[in-house]
N, C-alpha and C. Protein backbone atom coordinates (compact mmCIF):
# COMPACT_ATOMS: atom_id res chain seq x y z
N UNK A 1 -20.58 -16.16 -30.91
CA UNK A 1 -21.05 -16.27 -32.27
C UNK A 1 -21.37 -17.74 -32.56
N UNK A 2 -22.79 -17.88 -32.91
CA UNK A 2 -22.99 -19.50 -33.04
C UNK A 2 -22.73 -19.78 -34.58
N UNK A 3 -22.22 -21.06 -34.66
CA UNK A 3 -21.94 -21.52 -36.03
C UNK A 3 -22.63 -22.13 -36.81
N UNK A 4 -22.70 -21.98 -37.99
CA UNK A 4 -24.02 -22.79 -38.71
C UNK A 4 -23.38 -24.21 -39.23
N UNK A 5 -24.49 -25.01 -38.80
CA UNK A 5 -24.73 -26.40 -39.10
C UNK A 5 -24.47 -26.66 -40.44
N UNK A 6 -23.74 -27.58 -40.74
CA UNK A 6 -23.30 -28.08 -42.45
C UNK A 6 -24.13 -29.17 -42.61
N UNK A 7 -25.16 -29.57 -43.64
CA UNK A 7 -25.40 -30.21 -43.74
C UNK A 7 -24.86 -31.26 -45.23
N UNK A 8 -24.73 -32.28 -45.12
CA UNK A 8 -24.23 -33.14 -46.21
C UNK A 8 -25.31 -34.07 -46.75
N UNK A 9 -25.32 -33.95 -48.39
CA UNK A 9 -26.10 -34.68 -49.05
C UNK A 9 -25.97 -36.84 -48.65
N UNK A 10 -26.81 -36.96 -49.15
CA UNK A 10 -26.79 -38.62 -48.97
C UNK A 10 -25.42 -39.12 -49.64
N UNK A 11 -25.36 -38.70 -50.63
CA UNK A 11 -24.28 -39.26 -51.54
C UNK A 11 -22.43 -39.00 -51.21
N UNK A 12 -22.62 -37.73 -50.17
CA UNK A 12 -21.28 -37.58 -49.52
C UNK A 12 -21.28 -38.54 -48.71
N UNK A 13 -22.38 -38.87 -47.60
CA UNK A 13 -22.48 -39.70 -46.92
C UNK A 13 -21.84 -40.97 -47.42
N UNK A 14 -22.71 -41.30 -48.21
CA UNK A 14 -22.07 -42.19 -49.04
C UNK A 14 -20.58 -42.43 -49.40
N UNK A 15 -20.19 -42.20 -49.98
CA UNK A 15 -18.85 -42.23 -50.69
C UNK A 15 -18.32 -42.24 -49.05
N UNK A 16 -17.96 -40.89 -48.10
CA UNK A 16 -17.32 -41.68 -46.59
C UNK A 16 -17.32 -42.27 -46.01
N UNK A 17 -18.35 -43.05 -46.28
CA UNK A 17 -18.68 -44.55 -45.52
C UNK A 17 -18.12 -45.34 -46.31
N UNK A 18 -17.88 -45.24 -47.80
CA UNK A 18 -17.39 -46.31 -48.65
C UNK A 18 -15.72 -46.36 -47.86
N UNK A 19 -15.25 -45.19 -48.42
CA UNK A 19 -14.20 -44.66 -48.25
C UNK A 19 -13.63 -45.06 -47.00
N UNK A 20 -14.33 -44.92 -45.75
CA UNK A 20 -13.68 -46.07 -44.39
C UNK A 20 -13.59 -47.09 -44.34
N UNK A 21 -14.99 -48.02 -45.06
CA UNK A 21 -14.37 -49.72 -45.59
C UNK A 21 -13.46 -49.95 -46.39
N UNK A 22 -12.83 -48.97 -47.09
CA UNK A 22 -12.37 -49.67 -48.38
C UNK A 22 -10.70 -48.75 -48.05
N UNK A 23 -10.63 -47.84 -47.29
CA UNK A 23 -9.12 -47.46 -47.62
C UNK A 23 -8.60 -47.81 -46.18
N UNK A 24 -9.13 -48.33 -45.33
CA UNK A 24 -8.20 -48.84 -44.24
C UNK A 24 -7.46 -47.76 -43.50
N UNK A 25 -8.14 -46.53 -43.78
CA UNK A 25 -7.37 -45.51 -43.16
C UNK A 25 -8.04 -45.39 -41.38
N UNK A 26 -7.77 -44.80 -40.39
CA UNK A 26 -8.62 -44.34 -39.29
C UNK A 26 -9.76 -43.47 -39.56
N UNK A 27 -10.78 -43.66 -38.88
CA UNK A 27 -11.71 -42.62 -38.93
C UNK A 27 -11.45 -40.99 -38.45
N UNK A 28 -10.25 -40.49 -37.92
CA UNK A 28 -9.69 -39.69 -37.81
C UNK A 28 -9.05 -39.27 -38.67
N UNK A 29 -8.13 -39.91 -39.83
CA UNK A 29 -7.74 -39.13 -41.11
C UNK A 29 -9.07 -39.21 -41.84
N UNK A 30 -9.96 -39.77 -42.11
CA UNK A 30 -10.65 -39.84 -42.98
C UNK A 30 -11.82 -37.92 -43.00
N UNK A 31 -11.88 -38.39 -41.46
CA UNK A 31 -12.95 -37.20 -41.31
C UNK A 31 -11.80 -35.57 -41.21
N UNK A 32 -10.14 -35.63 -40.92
CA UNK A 32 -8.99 -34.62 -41.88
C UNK A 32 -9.51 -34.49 -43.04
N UNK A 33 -9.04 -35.78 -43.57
CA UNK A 33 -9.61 -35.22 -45.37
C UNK A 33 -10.66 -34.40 -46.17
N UNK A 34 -11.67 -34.94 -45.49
CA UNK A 34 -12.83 -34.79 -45.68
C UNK A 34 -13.23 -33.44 -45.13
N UNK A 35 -12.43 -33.08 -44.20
CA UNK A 35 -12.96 -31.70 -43.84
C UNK A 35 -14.19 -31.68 -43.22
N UNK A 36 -14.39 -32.87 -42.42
CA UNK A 36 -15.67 -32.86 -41.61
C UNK A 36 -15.60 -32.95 -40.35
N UNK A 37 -16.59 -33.09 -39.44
CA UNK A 37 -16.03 -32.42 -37.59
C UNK A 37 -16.37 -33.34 -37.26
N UNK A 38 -14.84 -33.64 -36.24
CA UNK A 38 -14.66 -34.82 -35.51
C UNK A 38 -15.54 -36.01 -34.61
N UNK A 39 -15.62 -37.15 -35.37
CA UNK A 39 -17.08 -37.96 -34.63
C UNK A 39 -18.40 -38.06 -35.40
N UNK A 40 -18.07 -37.30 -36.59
CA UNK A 40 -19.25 -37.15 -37.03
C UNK A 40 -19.43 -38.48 -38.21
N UNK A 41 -17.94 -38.92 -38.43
CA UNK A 41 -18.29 -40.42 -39.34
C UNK A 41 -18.80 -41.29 -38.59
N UNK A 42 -18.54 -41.27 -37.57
CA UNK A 42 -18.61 -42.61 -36.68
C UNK A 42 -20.82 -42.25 -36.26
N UNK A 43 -20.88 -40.91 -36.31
CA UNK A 43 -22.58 -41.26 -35.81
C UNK A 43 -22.90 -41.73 -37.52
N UNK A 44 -22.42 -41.09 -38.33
CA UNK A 44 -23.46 -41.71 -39.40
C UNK A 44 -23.01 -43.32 -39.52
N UNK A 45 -21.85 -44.23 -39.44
CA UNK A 45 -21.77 -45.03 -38.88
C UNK A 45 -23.23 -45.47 -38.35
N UNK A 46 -23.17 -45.08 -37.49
CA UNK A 46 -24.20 -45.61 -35.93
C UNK A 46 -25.68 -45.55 -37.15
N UNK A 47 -25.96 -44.53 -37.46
CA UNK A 47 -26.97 -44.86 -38.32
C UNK A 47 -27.78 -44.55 -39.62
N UNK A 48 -26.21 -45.18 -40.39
CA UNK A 48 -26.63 -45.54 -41.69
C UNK A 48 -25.69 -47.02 -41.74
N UNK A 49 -26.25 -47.95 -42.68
CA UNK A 49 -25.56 -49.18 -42.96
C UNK A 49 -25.28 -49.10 -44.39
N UNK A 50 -24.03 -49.66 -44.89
CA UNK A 50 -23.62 -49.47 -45.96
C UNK A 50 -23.65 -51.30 -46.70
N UNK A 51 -24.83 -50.80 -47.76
CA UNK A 51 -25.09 -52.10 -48.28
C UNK A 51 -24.17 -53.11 -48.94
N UNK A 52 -23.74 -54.17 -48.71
CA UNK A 52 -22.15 -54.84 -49.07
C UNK A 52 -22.40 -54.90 -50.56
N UNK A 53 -23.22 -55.24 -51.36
CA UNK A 53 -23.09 -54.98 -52.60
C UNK A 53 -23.02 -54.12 -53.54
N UNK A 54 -24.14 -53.28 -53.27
CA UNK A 54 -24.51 -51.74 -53.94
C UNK A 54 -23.82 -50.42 -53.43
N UNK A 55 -23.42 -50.47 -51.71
CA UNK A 55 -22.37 -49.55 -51.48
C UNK A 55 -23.57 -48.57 -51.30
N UNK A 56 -25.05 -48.76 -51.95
CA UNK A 56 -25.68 -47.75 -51.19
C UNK A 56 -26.06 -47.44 -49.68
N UNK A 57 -26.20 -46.45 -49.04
CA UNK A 57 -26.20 -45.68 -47.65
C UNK A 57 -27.94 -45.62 -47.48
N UNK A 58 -28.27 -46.75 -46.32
CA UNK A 58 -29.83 -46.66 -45.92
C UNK A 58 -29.72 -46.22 -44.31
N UNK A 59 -30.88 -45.57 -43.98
CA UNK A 59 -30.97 -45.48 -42.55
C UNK A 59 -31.09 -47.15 -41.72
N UNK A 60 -30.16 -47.42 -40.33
CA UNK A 60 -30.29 -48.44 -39.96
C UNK A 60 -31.63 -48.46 -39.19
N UNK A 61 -32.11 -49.93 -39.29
CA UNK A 61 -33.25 -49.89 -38.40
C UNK A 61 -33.19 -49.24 -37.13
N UNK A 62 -32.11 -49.37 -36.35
CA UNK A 62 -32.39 -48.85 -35.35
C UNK A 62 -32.51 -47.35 -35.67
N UNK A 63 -31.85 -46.58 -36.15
CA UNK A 63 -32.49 -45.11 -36.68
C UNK A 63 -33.91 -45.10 -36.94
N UNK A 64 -34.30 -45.70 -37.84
CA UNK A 64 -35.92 -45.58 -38.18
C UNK A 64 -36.36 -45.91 -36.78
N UNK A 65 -36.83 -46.95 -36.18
CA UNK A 65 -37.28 -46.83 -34.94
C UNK A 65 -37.30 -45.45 -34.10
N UNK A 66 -35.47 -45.24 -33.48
CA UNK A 66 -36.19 -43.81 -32.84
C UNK A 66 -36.40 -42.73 -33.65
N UNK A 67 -36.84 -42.30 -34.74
CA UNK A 67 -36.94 -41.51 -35.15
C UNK A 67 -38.69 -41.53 -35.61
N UNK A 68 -39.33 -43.14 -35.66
CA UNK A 68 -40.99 -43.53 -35.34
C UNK A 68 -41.58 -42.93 -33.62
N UNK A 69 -40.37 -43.66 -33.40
CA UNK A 69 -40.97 -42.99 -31.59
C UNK A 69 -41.25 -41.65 -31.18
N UNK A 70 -39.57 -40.70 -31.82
CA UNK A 70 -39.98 -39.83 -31.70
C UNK A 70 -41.13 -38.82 -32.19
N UNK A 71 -41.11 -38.99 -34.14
CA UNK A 71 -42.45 -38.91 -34.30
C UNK A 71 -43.73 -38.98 -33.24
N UNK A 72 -44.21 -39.98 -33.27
CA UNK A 72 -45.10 -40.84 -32.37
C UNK A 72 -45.84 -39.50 -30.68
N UNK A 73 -44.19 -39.51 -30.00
CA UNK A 73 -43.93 -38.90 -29.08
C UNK A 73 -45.05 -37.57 -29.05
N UNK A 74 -44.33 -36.75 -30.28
CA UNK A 74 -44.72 -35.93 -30.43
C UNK A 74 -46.65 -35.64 -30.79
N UNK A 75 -46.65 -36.54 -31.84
CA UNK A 75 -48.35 -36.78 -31.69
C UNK A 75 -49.04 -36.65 -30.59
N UNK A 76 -48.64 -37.71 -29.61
CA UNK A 76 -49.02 -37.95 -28.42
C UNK A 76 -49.43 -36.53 -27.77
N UNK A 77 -48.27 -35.98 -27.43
CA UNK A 77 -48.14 -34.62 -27.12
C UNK A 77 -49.75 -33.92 -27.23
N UNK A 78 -49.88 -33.55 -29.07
CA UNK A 78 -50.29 -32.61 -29.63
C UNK A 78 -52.06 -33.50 -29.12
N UNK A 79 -51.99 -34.81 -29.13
CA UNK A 79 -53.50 -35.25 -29.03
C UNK A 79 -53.84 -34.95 -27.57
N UNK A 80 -52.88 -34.94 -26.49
CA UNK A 80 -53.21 -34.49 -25.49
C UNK A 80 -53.44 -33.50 -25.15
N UNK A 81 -52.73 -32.38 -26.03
CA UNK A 81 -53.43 -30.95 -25.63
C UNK A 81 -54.46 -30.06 -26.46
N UNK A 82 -54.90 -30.82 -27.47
CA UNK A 82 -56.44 -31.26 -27.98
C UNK A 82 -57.41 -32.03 -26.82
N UNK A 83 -57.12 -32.67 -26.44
CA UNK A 83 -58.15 -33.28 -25.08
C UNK A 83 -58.08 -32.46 -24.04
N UNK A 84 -56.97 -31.58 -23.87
CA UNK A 84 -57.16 -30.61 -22.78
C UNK A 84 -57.75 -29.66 -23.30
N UNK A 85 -58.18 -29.02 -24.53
CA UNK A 85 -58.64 -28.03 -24.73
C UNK A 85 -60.36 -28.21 -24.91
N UNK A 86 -60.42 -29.67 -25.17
CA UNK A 86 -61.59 -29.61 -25.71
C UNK A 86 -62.54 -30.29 -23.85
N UNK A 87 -61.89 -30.15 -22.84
CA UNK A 87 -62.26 -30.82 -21.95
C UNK A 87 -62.68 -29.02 -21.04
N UNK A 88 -61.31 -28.20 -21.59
CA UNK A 88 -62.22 -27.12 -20.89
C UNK A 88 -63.03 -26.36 -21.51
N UNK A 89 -63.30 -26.54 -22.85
CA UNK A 89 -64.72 -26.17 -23.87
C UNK A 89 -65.66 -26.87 -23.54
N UNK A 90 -65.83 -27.77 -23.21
CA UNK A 90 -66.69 -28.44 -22.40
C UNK A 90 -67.58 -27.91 -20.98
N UNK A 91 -66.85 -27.84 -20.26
CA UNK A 91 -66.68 -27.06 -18.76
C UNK A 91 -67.40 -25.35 -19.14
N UNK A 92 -67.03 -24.67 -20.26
CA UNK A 92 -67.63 -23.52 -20.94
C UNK A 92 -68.86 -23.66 -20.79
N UNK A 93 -69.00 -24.77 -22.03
CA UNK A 93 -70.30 -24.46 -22.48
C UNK A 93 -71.50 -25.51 -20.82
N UNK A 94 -71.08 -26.14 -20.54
CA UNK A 94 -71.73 -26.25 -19.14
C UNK A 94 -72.58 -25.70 -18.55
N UNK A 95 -71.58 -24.73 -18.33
CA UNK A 95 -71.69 -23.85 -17.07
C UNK A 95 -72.25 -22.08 -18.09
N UNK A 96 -72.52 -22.32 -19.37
CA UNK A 96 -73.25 -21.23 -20.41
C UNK A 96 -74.87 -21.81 -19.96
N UNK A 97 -75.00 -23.78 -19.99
CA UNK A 97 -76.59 -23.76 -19.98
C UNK A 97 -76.64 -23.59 -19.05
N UNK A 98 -76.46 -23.36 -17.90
CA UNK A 98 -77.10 -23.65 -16.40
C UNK A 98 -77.82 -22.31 -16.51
């Protein structure tokens, strides 16, 4: 039986990221409390940065990056198999004038 994915708003995000700078607890009670699955503070950690003044939660650059690439990636993909299609429409109509 597969389990469904929880997803959490920005603002939970938020507040648990506050909540690990500011109560000095482990990231292991924190993500107990919280009722969230193990490891999972530490990736948003990895990429979100928590702004020292405002306490608001932005994606870190390095997130935006791979997440441009991957974008990107994918384009790539889709323009290449547009050039493959249009290379054997080509080859079609060819071989229609002869």
């Amino acid at each position: 039986m597969a389990t469904q994915k929880r997803k959490y708003d920005t603002s939970f995000k938020q507040e648990a990221l506050r909540l690990l700078e500011m109560s000095g607890k482990s990231v292991r009670q924190i993500e107990d409390d919280l009722g969230i699955t193990p490891g999972l503070l530490n990736k948003w950690k990895q990429r979100y940065r928590l702004h020292p003044t405002t306490g608001e939660v932005k994606p870190s650059e390095q997130h935006e990056l791979e997440a441009e690439n991957r974008r990107l990636r994918r384009e790539l993909e889709l323009v290449k198999a547009e050039r493959e299609l249009l290379k054997k429409a080509v080859k079609l109509f060819a071989e229609d004038v002869r």
